[in-house]
C-alpha atoms as a PDB file:
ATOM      1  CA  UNK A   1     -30.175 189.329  66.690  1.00  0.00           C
ATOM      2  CA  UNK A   2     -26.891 190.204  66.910  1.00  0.00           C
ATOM      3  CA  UNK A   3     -24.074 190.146  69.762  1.00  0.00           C
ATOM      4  CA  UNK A   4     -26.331 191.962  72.399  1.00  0.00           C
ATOM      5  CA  UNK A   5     -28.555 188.962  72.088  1.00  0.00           C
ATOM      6  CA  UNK A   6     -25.596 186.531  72.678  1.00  0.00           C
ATOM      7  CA  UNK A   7     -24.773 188.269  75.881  1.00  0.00           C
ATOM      8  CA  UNK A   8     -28.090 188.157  77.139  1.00  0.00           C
ATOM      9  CA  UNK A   9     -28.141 183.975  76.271  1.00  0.00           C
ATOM     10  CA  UNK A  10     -25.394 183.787  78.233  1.00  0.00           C
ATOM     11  CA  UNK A  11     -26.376 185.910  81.315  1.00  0.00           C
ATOM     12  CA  UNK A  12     -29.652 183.349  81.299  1.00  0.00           C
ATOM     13  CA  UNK A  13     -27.539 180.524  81.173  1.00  0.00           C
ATOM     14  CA  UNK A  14     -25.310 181.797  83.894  1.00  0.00           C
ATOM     15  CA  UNK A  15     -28.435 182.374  86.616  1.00  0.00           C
ATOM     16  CA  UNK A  16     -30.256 179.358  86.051  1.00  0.00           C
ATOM     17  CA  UNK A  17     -26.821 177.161  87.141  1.00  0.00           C
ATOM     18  CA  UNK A  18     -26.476 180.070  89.668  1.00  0.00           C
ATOM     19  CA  UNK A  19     -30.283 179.268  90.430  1.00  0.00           C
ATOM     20  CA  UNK A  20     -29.755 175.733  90.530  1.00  0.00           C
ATOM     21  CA  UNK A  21     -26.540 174.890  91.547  1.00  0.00           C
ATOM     22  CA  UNK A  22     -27.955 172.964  95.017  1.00  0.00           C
ATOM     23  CA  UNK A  23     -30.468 171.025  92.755  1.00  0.00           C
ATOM     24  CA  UNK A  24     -27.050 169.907  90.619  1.00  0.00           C
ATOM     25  CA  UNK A  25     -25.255 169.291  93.392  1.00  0.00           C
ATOM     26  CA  UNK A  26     -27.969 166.509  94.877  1.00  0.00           C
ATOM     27  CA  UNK A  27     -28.367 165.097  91.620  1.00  0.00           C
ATOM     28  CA  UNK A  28     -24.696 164.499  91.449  1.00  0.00           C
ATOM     29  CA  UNK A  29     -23.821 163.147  94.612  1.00  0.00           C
ATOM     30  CA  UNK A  30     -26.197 160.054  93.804  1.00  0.00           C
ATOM     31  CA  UNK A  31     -24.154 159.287  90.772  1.00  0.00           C
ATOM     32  CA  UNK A  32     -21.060 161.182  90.746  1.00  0.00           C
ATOM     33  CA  UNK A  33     -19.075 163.167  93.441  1.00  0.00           C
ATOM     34  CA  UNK A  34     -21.711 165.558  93.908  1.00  0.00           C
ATOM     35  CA  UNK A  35     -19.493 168.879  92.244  1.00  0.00           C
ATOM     36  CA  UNK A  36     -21.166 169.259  89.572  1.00  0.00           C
ATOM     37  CA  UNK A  37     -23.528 172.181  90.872  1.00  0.00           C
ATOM     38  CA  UNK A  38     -20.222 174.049  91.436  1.00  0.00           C
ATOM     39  CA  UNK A  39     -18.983 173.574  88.451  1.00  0.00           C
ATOM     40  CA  UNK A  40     -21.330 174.577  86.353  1.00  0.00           C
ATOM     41  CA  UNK A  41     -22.477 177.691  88.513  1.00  0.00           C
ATOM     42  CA  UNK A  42     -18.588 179.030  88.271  1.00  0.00           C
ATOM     43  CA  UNK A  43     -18.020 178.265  84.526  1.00  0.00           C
ATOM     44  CA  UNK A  44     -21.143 180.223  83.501  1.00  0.00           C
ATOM     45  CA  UNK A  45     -20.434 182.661  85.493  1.00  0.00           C
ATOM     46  CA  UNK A  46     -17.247 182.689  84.040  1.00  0.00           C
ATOM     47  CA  UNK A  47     -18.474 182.487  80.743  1.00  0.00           C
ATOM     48  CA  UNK A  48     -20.744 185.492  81.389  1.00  0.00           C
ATOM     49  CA  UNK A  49     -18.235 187.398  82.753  1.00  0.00           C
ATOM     50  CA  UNK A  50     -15.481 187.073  80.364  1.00  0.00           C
ATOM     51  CA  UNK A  51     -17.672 188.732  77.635  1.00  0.00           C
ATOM     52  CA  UNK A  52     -20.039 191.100  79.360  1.00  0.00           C
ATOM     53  CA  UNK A  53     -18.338 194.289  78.700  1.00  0.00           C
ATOM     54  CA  UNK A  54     -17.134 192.913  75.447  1.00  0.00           C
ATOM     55  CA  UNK A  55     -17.738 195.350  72.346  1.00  0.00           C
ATOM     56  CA  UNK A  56     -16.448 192.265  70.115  1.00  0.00           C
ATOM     57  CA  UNK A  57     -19.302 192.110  66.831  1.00  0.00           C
ATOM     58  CA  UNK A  58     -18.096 189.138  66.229  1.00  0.00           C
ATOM     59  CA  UNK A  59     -20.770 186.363  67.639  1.00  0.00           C
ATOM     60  CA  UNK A  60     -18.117 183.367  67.177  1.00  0.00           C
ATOM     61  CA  UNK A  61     -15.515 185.591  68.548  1.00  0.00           C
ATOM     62  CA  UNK A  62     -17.938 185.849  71.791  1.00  0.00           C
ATOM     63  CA  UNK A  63     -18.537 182.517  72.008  1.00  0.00           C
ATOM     64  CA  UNK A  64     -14.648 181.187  71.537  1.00  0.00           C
ATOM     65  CA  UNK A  65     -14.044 183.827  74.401  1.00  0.00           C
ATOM     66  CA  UNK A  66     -16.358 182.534  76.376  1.00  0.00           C
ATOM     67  CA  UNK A  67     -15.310 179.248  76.272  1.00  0.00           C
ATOM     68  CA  UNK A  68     -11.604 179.795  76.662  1.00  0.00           C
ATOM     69  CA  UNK A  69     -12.697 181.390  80.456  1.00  0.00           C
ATOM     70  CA  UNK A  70     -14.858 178.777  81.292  1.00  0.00           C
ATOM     71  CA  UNK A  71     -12.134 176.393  80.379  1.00  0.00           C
ATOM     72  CA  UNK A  72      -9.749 178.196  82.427  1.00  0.00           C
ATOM     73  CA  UNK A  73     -12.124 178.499  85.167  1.00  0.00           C
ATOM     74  CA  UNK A  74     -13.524 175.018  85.391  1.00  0.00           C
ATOM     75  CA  UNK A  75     -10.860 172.939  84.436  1.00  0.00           C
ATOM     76  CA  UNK A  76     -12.675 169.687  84.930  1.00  0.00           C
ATOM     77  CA  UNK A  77     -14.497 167.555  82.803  1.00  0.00           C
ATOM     78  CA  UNK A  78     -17.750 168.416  82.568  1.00  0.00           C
ATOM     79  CA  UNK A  79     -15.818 171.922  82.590  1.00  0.00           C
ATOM     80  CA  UNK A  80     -14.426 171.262  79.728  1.00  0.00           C
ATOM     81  CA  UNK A  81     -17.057 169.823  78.236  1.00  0.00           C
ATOM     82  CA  UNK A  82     -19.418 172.534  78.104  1.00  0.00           C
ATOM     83  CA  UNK A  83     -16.202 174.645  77.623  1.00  0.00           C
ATOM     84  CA  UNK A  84     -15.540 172.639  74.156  1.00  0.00           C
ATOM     85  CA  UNK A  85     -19.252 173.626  73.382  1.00  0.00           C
ATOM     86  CA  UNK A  86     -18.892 177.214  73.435  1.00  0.00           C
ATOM     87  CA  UNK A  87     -15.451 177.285  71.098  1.00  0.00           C
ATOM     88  CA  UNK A  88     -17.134 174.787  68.522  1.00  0.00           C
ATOM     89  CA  UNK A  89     -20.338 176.969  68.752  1.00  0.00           C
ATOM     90  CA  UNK A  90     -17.897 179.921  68.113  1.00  0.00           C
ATOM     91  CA  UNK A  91     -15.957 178.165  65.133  1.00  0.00           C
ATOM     92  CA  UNK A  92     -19.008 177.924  63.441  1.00  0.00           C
ATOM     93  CA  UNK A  93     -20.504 180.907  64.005  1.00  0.00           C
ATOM     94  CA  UNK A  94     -16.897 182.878  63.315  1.00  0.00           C
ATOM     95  CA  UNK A  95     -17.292 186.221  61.040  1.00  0.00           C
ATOM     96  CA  UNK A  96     -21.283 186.062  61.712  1.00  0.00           C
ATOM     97  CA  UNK A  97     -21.982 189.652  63.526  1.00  0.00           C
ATOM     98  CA  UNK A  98     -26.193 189.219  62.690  1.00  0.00           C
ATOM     99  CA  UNK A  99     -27.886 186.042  64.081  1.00  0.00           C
ATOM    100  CA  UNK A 100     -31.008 184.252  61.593  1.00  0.00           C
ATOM    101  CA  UNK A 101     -33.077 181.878  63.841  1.00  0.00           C
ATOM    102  CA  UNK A 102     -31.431 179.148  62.211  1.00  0.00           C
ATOM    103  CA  UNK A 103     -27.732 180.573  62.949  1.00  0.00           C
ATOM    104  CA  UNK A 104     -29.338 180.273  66.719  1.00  0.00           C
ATOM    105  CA  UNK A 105     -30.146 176.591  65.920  1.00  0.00           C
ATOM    106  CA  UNK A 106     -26.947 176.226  64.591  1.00  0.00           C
ATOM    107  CA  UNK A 107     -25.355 177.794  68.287  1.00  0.00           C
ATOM    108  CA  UNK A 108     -26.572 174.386  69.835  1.00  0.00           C
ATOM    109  CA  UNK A 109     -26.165 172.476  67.448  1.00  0.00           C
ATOM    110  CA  UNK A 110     -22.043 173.252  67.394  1.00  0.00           C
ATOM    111  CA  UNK A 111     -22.702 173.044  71.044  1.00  0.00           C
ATOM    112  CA  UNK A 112     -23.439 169.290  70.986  1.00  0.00           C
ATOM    113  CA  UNK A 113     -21.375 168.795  68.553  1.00  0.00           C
ATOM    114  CA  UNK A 114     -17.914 170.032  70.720  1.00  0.00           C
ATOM    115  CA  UNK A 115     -19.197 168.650  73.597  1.00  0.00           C
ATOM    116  CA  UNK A 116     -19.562 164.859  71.432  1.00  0.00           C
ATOM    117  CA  UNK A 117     -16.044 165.174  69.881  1.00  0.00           C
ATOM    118  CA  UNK A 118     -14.398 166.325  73.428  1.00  0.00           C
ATOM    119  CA  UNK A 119     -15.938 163.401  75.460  1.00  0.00           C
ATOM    120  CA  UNK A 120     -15.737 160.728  72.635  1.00  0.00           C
ATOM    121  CA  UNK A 121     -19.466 159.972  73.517  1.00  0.00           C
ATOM    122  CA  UNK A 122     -22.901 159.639  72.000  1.00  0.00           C
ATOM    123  CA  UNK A 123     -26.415 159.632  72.283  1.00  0.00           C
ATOM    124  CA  UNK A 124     -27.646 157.002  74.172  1.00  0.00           C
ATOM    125  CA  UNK A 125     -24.750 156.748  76.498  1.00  0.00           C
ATOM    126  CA  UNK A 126     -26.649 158.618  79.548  1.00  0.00           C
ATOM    127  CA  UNK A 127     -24.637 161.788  79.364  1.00  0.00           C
ATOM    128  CA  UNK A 128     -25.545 165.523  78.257  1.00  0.00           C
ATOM    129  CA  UNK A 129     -25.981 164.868  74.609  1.00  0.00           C
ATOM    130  CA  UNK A 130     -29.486 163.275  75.585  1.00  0.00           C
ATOM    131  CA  UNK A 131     -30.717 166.513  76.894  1.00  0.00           C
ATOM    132  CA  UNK A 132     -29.638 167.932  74.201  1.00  0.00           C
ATOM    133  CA  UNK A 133     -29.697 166.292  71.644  1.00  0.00           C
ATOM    134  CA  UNK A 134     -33.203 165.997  71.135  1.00  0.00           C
ATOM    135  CA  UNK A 135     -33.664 170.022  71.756  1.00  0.00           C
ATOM    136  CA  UNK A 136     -31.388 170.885  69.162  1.00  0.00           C
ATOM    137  CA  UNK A 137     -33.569 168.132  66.707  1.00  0.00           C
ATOM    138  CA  UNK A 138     -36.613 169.302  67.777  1.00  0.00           C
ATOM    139  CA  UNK A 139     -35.269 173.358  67.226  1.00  0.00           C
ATOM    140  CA  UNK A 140     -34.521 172.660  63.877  1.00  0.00           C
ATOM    141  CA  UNK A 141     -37.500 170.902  62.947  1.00  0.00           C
ATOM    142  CA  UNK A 142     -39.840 173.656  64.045  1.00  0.00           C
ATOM    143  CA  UNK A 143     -37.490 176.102  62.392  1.00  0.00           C
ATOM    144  CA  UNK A 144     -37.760 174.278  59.602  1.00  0.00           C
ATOM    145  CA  UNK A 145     -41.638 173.864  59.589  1.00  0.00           C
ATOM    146  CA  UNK A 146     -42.043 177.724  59.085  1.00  0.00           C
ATOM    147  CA  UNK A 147     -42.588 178.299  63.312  1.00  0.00           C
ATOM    148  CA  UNK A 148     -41.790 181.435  65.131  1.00  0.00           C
ATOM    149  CA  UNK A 149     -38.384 180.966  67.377  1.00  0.00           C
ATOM    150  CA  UNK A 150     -40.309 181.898  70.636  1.00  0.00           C
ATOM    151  CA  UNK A 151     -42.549 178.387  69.621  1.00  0.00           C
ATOM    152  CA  UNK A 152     -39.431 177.046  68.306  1.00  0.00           C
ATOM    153  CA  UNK A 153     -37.739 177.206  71.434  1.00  0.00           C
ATOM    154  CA  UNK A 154     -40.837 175.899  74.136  1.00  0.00           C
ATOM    155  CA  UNK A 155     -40.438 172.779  71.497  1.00  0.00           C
ATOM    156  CA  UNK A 156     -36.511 172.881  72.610  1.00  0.00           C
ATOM    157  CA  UNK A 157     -37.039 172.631  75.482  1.00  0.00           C
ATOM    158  CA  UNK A 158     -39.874 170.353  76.312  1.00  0.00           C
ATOM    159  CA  UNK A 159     -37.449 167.860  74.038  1.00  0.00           C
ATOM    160  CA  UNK A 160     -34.659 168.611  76.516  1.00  0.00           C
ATOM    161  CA  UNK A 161     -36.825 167.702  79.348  1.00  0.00           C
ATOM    162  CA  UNK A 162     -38.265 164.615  78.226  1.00  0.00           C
ATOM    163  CA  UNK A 163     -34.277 163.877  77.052  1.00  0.00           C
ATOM    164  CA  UNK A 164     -33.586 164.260  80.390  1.00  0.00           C
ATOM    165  CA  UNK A 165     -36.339 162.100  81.776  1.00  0.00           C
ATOM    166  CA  UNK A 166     -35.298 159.112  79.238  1.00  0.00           C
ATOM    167  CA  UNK A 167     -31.830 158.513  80.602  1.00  0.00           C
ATOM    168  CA  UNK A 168     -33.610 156.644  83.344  1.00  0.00           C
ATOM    169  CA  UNK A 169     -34.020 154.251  80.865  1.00  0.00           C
ATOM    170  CA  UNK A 170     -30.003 154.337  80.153  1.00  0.00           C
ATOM    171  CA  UNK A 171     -27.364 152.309  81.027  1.00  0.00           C
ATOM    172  CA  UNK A 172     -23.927 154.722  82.192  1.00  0.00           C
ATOM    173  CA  UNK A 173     -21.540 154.307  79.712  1.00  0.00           C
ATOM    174  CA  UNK A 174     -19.031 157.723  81.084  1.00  0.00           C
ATOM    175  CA  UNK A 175     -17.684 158.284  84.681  1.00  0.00           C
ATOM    176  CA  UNK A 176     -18.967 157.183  87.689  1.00  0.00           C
ATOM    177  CA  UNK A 177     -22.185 156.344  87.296  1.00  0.00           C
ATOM    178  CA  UNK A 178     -20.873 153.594  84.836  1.00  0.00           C
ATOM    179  CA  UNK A 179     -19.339 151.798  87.460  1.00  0.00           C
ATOM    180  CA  UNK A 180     -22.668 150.827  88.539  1.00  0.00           C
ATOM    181  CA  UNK A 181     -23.481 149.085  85.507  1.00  0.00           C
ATOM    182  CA  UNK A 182     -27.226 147.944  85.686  1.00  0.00           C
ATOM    183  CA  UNK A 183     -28.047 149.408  88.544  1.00  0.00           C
ATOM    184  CA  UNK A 184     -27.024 153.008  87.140  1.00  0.00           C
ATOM    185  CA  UNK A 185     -30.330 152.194  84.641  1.00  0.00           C
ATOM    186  CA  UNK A 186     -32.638 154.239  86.759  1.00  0.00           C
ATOM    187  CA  UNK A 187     -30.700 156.909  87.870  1.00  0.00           C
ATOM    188  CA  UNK A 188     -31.334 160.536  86.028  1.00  0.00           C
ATOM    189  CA  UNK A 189     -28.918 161.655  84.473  1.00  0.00           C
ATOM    190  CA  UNK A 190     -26.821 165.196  85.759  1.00  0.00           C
ATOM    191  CA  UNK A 191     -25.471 166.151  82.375  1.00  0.00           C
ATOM    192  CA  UNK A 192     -28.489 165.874  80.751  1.00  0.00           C
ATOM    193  CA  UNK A 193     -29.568 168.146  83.779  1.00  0.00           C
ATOM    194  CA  UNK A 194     -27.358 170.510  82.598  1.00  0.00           C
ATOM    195  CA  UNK A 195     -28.637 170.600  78.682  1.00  0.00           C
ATOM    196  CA  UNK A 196     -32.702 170.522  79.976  1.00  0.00           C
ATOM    197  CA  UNK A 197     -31.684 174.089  82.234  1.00  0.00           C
ATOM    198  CA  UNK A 198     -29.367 175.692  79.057  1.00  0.00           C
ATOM    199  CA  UNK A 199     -32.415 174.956  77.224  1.00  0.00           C
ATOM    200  CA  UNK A 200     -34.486 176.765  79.648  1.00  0.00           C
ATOM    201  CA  UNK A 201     -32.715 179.427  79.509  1.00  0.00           C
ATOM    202  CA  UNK A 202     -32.635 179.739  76.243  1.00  0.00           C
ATOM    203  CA  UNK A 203     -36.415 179.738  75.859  1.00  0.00           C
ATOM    204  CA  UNK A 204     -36.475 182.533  78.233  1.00  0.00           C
ATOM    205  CA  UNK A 205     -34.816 184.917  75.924  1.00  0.00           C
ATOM    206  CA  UNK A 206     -37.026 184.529  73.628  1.00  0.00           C
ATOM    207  CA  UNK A 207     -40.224 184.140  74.724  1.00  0.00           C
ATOM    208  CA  UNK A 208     -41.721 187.355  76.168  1.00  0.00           C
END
């Protein structure tokens, strides 16, 4: 895999916000102000955008790039959140130009980790680290177990859904939501919307 595949990743990413921006946007207005769908649809695009005609071989080059538009696009938090994912991802992956299945692993894995560092949270605090969090576990483990990516990444993101699911059982620690203390306990959680479709995505590049 090399940057091709990258840019494909990314054009998957982009059309399922794109393909679920009104589903976002009803999930936010319950616990948030209800922008999220935007967001998210316009920073991917973005994203996508900013690197499709891109003859860059550099994979964390890509990535950083990517970032830096969505960042630019989507200037808000969750913008810059996901925005901090992509230039961690591409710090990590600098100088790489050919992609093993673990450097893939690796992708999300920087992913969670820029988004953690920019919004000084952590699993268990109802936000998008517990969608993804548990893909990006459950990625590596297969990986590690000797499976094929394509089975790899169903694991992903079955772990991503049931992520998702779980932050009903959460207490809001970040934003809005956390206002409503208790009462926020059975609400699903938008960010970790946002992981469960990346990881969708991401399944359908490589599973044929």
């Amino acid at each position: 895999m090399n940057r091709t595949y990258i840019i494909r990743l990314l054009k998957e990413i982009q059309d399922i916000m794109v393909g679920n921006r009104d589903y976002l946007i009803n999930l936010d207005s319950i616990v948030g102000d209800g922008d999220l769908g935007l967001t998210m649809s316009d920073g991917f695009v973005a994203a996508y955008k900013a690197v499709l005609d891109s003859e860059e071989p550099d994979i964390g080059k890509i990535l950083y790039n990517a970032g830096k538009a969505m960042s630019t696009a989507v200037p808000s938090t969750m913008g810059t959140l996901m925005a901090s994912g992509f230039m961690q991802a591409g710090k990590v992956l600098k100088g790489k130009t050919e992609l093993t299945d673990m450097d893939i692993a690796d992708i999300f894995g920087a992913y969670l980790e820029g988004v953690a560092n920019r919004g000084k949270a952590k699993v268990g605090d109802k936000t998008f680290l517990d969608g993804l969090d548990p893909a990006v576990k459950a990625l590596k483990e297969a990986l590690n177990a000797g499976e094929l990516l394509p089975v790899a990444a169903t694991k992903a993101r079955v772990a991503a859904e049931e992520g998702f699911k779980n932050t009903t059982n959460m207490i809001a620690v970040h934003g809005r939501a956390a206002t409503r203390g208790e009462a926020s306990r059975t609400l699903e959680d938008p960010g970790a919307a946002v992981a469960m479709l990346i990881m969708k995505a991401f399944e359908k590049t490589v599973v044929g």
